[in-house]
C-alpha atoms as a PDB file:
ATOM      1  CA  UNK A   1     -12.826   2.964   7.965  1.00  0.00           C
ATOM      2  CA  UNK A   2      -9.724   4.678   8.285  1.00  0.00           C
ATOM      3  CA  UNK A   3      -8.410   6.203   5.176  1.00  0.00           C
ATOM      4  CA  UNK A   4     -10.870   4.644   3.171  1.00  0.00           C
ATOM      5  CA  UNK A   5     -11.044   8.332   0.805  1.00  0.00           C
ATOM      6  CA  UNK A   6      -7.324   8.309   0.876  1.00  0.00           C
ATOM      7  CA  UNK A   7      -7.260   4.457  -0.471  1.00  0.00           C
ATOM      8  CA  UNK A   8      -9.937   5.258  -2.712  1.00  0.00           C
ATOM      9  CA  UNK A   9      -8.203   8.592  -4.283  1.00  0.00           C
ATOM     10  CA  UNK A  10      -5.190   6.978  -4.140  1.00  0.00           C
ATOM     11  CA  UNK A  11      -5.864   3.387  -6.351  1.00  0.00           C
ATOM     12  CA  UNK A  12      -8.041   5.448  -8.680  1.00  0.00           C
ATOM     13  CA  UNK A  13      -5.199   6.516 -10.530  1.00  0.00           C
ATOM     14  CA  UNK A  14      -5.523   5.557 -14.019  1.00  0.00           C
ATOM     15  CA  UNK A  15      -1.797   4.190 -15.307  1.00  0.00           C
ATOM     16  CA  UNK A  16      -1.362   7.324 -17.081  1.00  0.00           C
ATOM     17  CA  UNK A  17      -1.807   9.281 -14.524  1.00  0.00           C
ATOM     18  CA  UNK A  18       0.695   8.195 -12.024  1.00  0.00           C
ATOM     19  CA  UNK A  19       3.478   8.043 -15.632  1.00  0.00           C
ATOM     20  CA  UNK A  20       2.666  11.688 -15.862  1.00  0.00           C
ATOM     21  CA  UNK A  21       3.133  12.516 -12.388  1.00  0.00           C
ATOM     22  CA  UNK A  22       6.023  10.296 -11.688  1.00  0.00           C
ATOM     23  CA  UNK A  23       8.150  10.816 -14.328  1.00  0.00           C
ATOM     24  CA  UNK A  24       9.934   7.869 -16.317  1.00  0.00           C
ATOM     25  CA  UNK A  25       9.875   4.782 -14.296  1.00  0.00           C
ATOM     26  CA  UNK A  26      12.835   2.410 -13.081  1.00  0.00           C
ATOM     27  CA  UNK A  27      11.839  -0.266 -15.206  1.00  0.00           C
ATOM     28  CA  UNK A  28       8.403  -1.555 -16.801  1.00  0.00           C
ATOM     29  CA  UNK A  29       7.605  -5.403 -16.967  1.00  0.00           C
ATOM     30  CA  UNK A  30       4.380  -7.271 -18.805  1.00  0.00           C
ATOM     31  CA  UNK A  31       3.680  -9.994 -16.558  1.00  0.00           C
ATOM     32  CA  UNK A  32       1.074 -11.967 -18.390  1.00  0.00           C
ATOM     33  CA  UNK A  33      -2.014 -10.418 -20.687  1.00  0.00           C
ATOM     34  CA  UNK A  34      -2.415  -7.185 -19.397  1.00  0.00           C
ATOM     35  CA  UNK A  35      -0.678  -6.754 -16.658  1.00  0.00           C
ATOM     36  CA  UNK A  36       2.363  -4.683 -15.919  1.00  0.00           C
ATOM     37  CA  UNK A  37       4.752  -3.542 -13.057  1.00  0.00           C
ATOM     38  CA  UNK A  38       6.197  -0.042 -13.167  1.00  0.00           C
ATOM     39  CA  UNK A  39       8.552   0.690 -10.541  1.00  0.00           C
ATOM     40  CA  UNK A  40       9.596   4.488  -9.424  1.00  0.00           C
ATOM     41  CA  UNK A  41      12.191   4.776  -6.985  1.00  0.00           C
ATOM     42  CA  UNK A  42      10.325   4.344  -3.775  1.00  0.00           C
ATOM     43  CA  UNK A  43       7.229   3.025  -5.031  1.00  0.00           C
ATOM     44  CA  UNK A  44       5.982  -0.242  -7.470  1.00  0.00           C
ATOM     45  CA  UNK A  45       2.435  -0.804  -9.047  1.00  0.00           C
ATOM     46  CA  UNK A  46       1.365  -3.746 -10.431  1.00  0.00           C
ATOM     47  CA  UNK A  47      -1.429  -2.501 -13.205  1.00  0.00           C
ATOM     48  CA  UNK A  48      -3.989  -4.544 -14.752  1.00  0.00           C
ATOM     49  CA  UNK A  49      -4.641  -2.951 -17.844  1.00  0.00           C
ATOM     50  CA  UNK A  50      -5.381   0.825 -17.218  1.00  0.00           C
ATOM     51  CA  UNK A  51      -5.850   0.475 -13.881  1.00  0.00           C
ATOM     52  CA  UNK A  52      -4.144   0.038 -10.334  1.00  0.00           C
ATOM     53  CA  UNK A  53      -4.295  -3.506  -8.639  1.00  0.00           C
ATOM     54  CA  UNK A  54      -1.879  -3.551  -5.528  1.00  0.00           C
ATOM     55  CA  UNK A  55       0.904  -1.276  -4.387  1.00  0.00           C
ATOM     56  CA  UNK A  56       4.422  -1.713  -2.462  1.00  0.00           C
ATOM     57  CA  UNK A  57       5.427   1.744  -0.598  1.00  0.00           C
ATOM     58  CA  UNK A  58       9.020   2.527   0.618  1.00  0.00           C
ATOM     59  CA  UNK A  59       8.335   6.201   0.736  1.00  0.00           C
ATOM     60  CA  UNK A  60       7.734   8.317   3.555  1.00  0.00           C
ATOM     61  CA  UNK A  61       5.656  10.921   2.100  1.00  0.00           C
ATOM     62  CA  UNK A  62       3.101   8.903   0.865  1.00  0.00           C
ATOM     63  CA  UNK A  63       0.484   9.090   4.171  1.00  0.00           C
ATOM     64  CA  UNK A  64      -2.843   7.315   4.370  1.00  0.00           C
ATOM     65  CA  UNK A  65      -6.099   7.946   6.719  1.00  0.00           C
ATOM     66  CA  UNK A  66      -6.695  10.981   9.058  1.00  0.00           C
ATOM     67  CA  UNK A  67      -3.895   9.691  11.547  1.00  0.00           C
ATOM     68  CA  UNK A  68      -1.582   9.977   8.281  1.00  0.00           C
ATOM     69  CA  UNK A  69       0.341   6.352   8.595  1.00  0.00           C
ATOM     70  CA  UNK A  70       3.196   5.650   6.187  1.00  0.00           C
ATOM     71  CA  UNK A  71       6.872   4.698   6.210  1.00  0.00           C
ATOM     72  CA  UNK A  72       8.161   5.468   9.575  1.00  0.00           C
ATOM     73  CA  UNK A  73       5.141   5.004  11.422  1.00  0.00           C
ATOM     74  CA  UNK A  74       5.569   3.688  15.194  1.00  0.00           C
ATOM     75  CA  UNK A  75       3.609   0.035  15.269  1.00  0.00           C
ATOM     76  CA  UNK A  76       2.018   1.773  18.297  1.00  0.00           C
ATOM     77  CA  UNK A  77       0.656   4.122  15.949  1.00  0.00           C
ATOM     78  CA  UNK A  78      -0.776   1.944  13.182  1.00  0.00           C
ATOM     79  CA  UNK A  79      -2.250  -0.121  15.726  1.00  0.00           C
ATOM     80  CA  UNK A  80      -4.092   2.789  16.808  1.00  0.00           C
ATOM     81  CA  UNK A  81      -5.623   3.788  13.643  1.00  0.00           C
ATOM     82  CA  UNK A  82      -6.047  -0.011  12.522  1.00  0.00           C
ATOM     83  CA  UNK A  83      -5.932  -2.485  15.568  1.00  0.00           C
ATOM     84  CA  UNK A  84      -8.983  -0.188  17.279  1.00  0.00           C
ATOM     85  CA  UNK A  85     -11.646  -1.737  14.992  1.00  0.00           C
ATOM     86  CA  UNK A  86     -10.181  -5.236  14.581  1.00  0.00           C
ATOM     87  CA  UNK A  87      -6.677  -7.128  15.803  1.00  0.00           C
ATOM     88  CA  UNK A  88      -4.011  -6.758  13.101  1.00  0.00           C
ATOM     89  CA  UNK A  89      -3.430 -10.267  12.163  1.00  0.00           C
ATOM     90  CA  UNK A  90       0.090 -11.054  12.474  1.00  0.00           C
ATOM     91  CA  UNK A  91       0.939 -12.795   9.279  1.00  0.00           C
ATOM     92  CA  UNK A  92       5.154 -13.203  10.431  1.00  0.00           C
ATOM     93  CA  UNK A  93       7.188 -12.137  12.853  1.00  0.00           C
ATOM     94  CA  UNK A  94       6.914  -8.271  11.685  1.00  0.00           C
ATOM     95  CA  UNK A  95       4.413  -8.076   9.141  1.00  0.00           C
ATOM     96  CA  UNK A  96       0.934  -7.348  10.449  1.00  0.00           C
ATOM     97  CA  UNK A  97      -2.107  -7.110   7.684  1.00  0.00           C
ATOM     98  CA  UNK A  98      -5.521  -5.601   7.911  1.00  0.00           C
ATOM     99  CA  UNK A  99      -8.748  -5.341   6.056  1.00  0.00           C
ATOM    100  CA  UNK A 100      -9.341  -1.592   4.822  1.00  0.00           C
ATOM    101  CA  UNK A 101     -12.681  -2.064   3.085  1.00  0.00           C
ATOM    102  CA  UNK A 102     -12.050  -3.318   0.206  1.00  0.00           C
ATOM    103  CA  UNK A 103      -7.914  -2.812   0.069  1.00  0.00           C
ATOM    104  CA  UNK A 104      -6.102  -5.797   2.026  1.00  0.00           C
ATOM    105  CA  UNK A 105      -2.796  -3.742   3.438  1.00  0.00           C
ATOM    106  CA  UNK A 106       0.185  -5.601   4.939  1.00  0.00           C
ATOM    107  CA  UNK A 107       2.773  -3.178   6.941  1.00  0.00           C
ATOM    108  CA  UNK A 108       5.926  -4.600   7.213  1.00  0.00           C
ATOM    109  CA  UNK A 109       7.824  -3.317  10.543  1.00  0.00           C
ATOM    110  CA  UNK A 110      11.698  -3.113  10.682  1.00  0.00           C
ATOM    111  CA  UNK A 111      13.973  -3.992  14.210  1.00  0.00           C
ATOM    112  CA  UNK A 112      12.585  -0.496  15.506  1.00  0.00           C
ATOM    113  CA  UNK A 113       9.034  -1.645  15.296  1.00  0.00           C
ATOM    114  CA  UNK A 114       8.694   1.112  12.162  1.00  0.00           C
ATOM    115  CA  UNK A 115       6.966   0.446   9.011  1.00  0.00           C
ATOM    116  CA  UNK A 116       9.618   0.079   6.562  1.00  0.00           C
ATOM    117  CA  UNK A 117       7.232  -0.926   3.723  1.00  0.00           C
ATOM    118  CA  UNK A 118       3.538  -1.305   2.759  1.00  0.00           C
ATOM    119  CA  UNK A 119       1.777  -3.680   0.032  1.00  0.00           C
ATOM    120  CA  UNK A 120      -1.544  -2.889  -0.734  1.00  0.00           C
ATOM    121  CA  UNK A 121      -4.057  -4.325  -2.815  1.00  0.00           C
ATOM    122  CA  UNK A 122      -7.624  -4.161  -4.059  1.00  0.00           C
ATOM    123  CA  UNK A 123      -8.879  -7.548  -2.892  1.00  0.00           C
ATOM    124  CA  UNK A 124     -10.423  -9.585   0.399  1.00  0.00           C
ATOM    125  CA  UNK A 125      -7.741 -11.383   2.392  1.00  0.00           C
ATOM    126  CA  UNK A 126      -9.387 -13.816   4.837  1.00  0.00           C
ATOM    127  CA  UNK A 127      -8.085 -14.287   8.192  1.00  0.00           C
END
């Protein structure tokens, strides 16, 4: 699957390590029990406990997969790396989600047909 290593790397990240290499968050929130959301300045994580359980992306420099998709990405090109191996589903108007192994990512395209955000989450969406 595309950027299945780069998912993988990426929601490995225990809570402390993305506070040391972020840097004091926007804000912190306790949900319910353990879990927390700690938002940076382009990015929010929704923890449960120590560890990572979905994502929301504004920033560009955050790439996934060997064709690199992020914020900014041409539609064309996430179809490409994700629409290959099975239709995006097209949850709205702009939002398209696919199944990435086991991470369920939604990119959300702007009036350009650019991803302007992505949510990602450890989990099994069914289509």
């Amino acid at each position: 699957t595309y950027g299945l290593h780069d998912f993988n790397y990426f929601f490995r990240q225990s809570k402390q390590e993305i506070l040391e290499k972020q840097g004091d968050p926007v804000s912190r929130e306790k949900l319910y029990g353990n879990c927390e959301d700690i938002k940076f300045e382009d990015i929010e994580y929704t923890f449960i406990g120590n560890y990572m359980e979905s994502v929301r992306i504004t920033d560009p420099d955050i790439r996934f997969g060997i064709l690199q998709i992020g914020v900014g990405s041409s539609k064309k090109e996430v179809m490409l790396a994700y629409g290959l191996k099975k239709p995006l589903k097209n949850d709205k108007k702009n939002q398209y989600s696919v199944q990435n192994g086991i991470y369920a990512t939604t990119f959300y395209f702007d009036e350009n047909n650019c991803v302007y955000k992505i949510a990602c989450e450890v989990g099994v969406y069914t289509f």
